[in-house]
Each structure stands twice: as structure tokens, then as C-alpha cells.
Protein backbone atom coordinates (compact mmCIF):
# COMPACT_ATOMS: atom_id res chain seq x y z
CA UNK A 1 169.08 21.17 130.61
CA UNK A 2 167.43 22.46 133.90
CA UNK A 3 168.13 25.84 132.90
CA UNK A 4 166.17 25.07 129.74
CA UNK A 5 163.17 23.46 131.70
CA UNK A 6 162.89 26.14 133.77
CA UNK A 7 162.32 28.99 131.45
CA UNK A 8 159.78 26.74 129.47
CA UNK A 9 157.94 26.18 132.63
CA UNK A 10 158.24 30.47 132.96
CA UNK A 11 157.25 30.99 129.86
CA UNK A 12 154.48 28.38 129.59
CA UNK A 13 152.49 29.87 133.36
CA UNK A 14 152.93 33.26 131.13
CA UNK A 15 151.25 31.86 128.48
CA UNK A 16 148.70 30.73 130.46
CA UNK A 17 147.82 33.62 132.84
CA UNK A 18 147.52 35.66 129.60
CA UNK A 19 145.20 33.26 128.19
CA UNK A 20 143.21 33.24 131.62
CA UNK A 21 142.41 36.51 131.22
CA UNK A 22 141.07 36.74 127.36
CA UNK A 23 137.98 36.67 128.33
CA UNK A 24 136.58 37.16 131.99
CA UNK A 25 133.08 37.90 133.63
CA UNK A 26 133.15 40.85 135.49
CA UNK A 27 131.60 43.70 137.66
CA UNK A 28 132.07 47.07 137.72
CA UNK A 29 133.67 48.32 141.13
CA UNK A 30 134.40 51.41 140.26
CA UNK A 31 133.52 54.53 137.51
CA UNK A 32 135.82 57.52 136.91
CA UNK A 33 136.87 59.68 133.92
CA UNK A 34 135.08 57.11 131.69
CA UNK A 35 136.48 54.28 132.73
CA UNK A 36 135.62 51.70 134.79
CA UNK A 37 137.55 49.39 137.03
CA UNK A 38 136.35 45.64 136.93
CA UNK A 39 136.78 42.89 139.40
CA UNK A 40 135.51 39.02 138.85
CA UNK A 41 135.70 37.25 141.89
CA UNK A 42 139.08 35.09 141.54
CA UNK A 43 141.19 38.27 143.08
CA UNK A 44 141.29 40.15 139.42
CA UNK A 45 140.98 43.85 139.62
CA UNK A 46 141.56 45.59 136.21
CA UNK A 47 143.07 48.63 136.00
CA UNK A 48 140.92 51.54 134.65
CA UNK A 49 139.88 50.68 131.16
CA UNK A 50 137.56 51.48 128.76
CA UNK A 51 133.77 50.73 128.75
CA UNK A 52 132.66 49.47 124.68
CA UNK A 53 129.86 51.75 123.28
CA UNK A 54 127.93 50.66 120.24
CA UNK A 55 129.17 52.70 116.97
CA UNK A 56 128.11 52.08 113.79
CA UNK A 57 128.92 54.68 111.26
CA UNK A 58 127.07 57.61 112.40
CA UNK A 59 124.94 56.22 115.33
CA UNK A 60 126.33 56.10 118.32
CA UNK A 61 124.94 55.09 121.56
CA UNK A 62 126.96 55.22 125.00
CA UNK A 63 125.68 54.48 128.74
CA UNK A 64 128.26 54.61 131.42
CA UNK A 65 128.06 51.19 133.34
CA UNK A 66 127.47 51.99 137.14
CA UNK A 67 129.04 50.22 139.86
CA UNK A 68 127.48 46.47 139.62
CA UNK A 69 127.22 46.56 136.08
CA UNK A 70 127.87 43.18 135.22
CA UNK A 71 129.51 41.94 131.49
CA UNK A 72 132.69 40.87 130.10
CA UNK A 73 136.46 42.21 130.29
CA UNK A 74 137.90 41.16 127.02
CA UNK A 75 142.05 41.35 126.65
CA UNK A 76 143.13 40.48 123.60
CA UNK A 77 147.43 40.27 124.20
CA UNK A 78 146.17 38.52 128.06
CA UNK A 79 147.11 42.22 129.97
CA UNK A 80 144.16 43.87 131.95
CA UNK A 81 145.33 46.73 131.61
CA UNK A 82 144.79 47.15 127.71
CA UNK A 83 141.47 45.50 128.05
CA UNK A 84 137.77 46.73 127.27
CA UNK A 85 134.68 45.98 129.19
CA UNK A 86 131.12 45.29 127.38
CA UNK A 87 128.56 45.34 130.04
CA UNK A 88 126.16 43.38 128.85
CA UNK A 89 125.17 40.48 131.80
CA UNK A 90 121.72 41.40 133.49
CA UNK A 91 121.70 40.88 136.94
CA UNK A 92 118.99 41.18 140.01
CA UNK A 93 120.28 44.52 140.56
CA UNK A 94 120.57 45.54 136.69
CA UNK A 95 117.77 43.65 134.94
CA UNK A 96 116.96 42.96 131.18
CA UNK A 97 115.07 46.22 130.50
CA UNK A 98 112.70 44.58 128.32
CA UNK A 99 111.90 39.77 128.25
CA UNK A 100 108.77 40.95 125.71
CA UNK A 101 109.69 39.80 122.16
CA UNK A 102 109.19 42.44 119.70
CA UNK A 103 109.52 45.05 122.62
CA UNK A 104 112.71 47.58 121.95
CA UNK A 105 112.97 49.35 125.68
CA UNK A 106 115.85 51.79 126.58
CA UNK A 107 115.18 52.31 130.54
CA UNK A 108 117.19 55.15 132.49
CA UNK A 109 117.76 56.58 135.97
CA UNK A 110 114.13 58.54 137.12
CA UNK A 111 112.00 56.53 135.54
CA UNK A 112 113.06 57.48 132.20
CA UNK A 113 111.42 54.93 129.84
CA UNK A 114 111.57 54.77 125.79
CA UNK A 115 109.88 51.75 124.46
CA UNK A 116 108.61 50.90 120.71
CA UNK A 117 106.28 47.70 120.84
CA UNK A 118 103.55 46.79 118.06
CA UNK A 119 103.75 50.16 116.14
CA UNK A 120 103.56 52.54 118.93
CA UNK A 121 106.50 54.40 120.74
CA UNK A 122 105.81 56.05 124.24
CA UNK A 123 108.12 58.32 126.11
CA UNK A 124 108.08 58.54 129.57
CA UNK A 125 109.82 61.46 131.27
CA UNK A 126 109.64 64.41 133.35
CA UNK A 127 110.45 66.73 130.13
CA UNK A 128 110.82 66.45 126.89
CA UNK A 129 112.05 68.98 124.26
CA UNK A 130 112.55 68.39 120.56
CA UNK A 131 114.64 70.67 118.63
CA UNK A 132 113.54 70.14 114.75
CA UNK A 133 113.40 72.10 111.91
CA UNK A 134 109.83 71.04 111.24
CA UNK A 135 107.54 69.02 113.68
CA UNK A 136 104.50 67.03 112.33
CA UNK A 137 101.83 66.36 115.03
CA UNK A 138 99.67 62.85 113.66
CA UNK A 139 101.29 62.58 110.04
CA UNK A 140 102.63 64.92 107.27
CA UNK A 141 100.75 67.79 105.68
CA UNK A 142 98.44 68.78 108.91
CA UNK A 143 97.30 72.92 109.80
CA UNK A 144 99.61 74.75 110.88
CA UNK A 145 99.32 75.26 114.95
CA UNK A 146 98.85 78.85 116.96
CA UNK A 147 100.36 78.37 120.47
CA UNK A 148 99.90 80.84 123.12
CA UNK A 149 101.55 84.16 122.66
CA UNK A 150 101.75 83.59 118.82
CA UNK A 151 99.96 86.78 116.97
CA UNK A 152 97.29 85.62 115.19
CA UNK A 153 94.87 87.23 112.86
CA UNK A 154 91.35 86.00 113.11
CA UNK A 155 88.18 86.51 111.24
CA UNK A 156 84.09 86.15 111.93
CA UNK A 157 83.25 82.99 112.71
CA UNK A 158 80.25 81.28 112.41
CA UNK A 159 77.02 82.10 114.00
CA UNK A 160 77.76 80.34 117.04
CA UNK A 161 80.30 83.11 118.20
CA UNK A 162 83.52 80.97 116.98
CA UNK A 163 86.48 82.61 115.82
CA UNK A 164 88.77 80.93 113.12
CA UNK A 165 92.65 81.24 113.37
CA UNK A 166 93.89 82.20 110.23
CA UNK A 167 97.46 81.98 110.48
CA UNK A 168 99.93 80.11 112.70
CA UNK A 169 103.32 78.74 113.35
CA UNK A 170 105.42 77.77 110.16
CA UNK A 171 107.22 74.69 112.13
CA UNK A 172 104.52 73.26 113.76
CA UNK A 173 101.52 71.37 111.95
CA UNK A 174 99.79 68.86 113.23
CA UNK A 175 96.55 66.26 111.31
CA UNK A 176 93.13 66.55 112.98
């Protein structure tokens, strides 16, 4: 009968260290090879596991949590080590990016800013570069543009000395 007791007791602490760890808040301590390794305070320190991305069909979108990140370690059999982190907890050293309602705001390292709020989407960055097929500058069907370089042909103007592009680039159009 003790014998019997005894692995019930064993078997019911397993049972409840893996259903400890189901579900933990965690930080990030550490990033490499695109994992990260959490820890939560109690002692826990995961192994290296993967970070969750949001995938949806076709869209994907993926930002490595640095160290500090703060979310949740979710382990569905109880084992760390086959868990997956969602960093998703804002903190005072990783803030919401955006408290305005209606505001979408993707914020990066450098200032990097990409926010859509009440119709309008601004870009903030040191560069941009857009690789498109065609690029429409203020709405569909505008002139074509002439950039610098582009060969042009030109005719008379008007009387005030003005000369009128008559040809220009066949990606580029934008509405006056």
C-alpha cells in the first residue's frame, strides 16, 4: 500500500509541475539563432525556444523579441523545452507603440515609425525605397514624371520662356 501511495504522490507533483508551467509570464534573457531564452522570476529558465510570429495565409509579420521583451511562454505537454513564447506584455522599457484608438503604429529601432490614423499613413525613416512595377504619386491615372537624367524631348513653350516635357518615365505618374 505505501508503495502505491508513493508513486501517486510522484506522479501527482508531475502532474502538477507540468501544469505550472502551461502558461507562464516571462522575459526574454537571452536571443540567439531565433530563439529566445525566457526566465519568469520563480527560478524558471526555458531552454531556447521559439518566438510566435503572426501568419496568416500569405502575410507574415516577424520581430525578434530583444532581451526584456516581456509576454507569455506557453507549453502545451507542461515541458519548457517544447514551448513557444508570444511577446506581447508592454513594459516601461518596451511600451505599447500606439494607447490612440483608431491609431495602427508599427515602431522600430532608429526611430523607424509607420503609423495609419484617420486616413493618412506617414513613414518615418532615414530611407525609403519602393520596388513596384508601377508607382502612382496622389491617385491613379496622373502624367507621367521626368526625373533627372531621364532624356526628354521638349518643345516651345509659351511666351514666358517655359519649356513643356513631352515625354517621361513609363512607371512613374503622379496627379497634380
Amino acid at each position: 500500500m505505501n508503495d502505491v501511495l508513493t508513486e501517486l504522490r510522484t506522479r501527482m507533483a508531475e502532474l502538477e509541475r507540468k501544469a505550472g508551467n502551461f502558461v507562464r509570464k516571462a522575459k526574454v534573457s537571452s536571443y540567439a539563432g531565433g530563439k529566445v531564452v525566457v526566465e519568469d522570476g520563480s527560478g524558471l529558465k526555458s531552454a531556447p525556444v521559439t518566438q510566435a510570429s503572426i501568419t496568416s495565409g500569405e502575410w507574415q509579420i516577424d520581430a525578434p523579441a530583444n532581451v526584456g521583451a516581456q509576454g507569455f511562454l506557453f507549453c502545451q505537454d507542461g515541458e519548457t523545452e517544447n514551448g513557444i513564447f508570444f511577446p506581447c506584455i508592454p513594459s516601461g522599457d518596451n511600451p505599447h507603440a500606439s494607447a490612440e484608438g483608431g491609431t495602427m503604429r508599427l515602431k522600430g529601432p532608429d526611430g523607424v515609425v509607420v503609423e495609419i490614423t484617420g486616413g493618412k499613413l506617414t513613414i518615418t525613416c532615414t530611407q525609403a525605397t519602393v520596388n513596384a512595377s508601377t508607382i502612382n504619386l496622389g491617385g491613379a491615372k496622373g502624367k507621367k514624371v521626368a526625373r533627372i537624367g531621364d532624356k526628354v524631348e521638349v518643345k516651345a513653350g509659351s511666351s514666358k520662356g517655359f519649356w513643356e516635357i513631352v515625354e517621361g518615365s513609363s512607371t512613374v505618374f503622379a496627379v497634380d
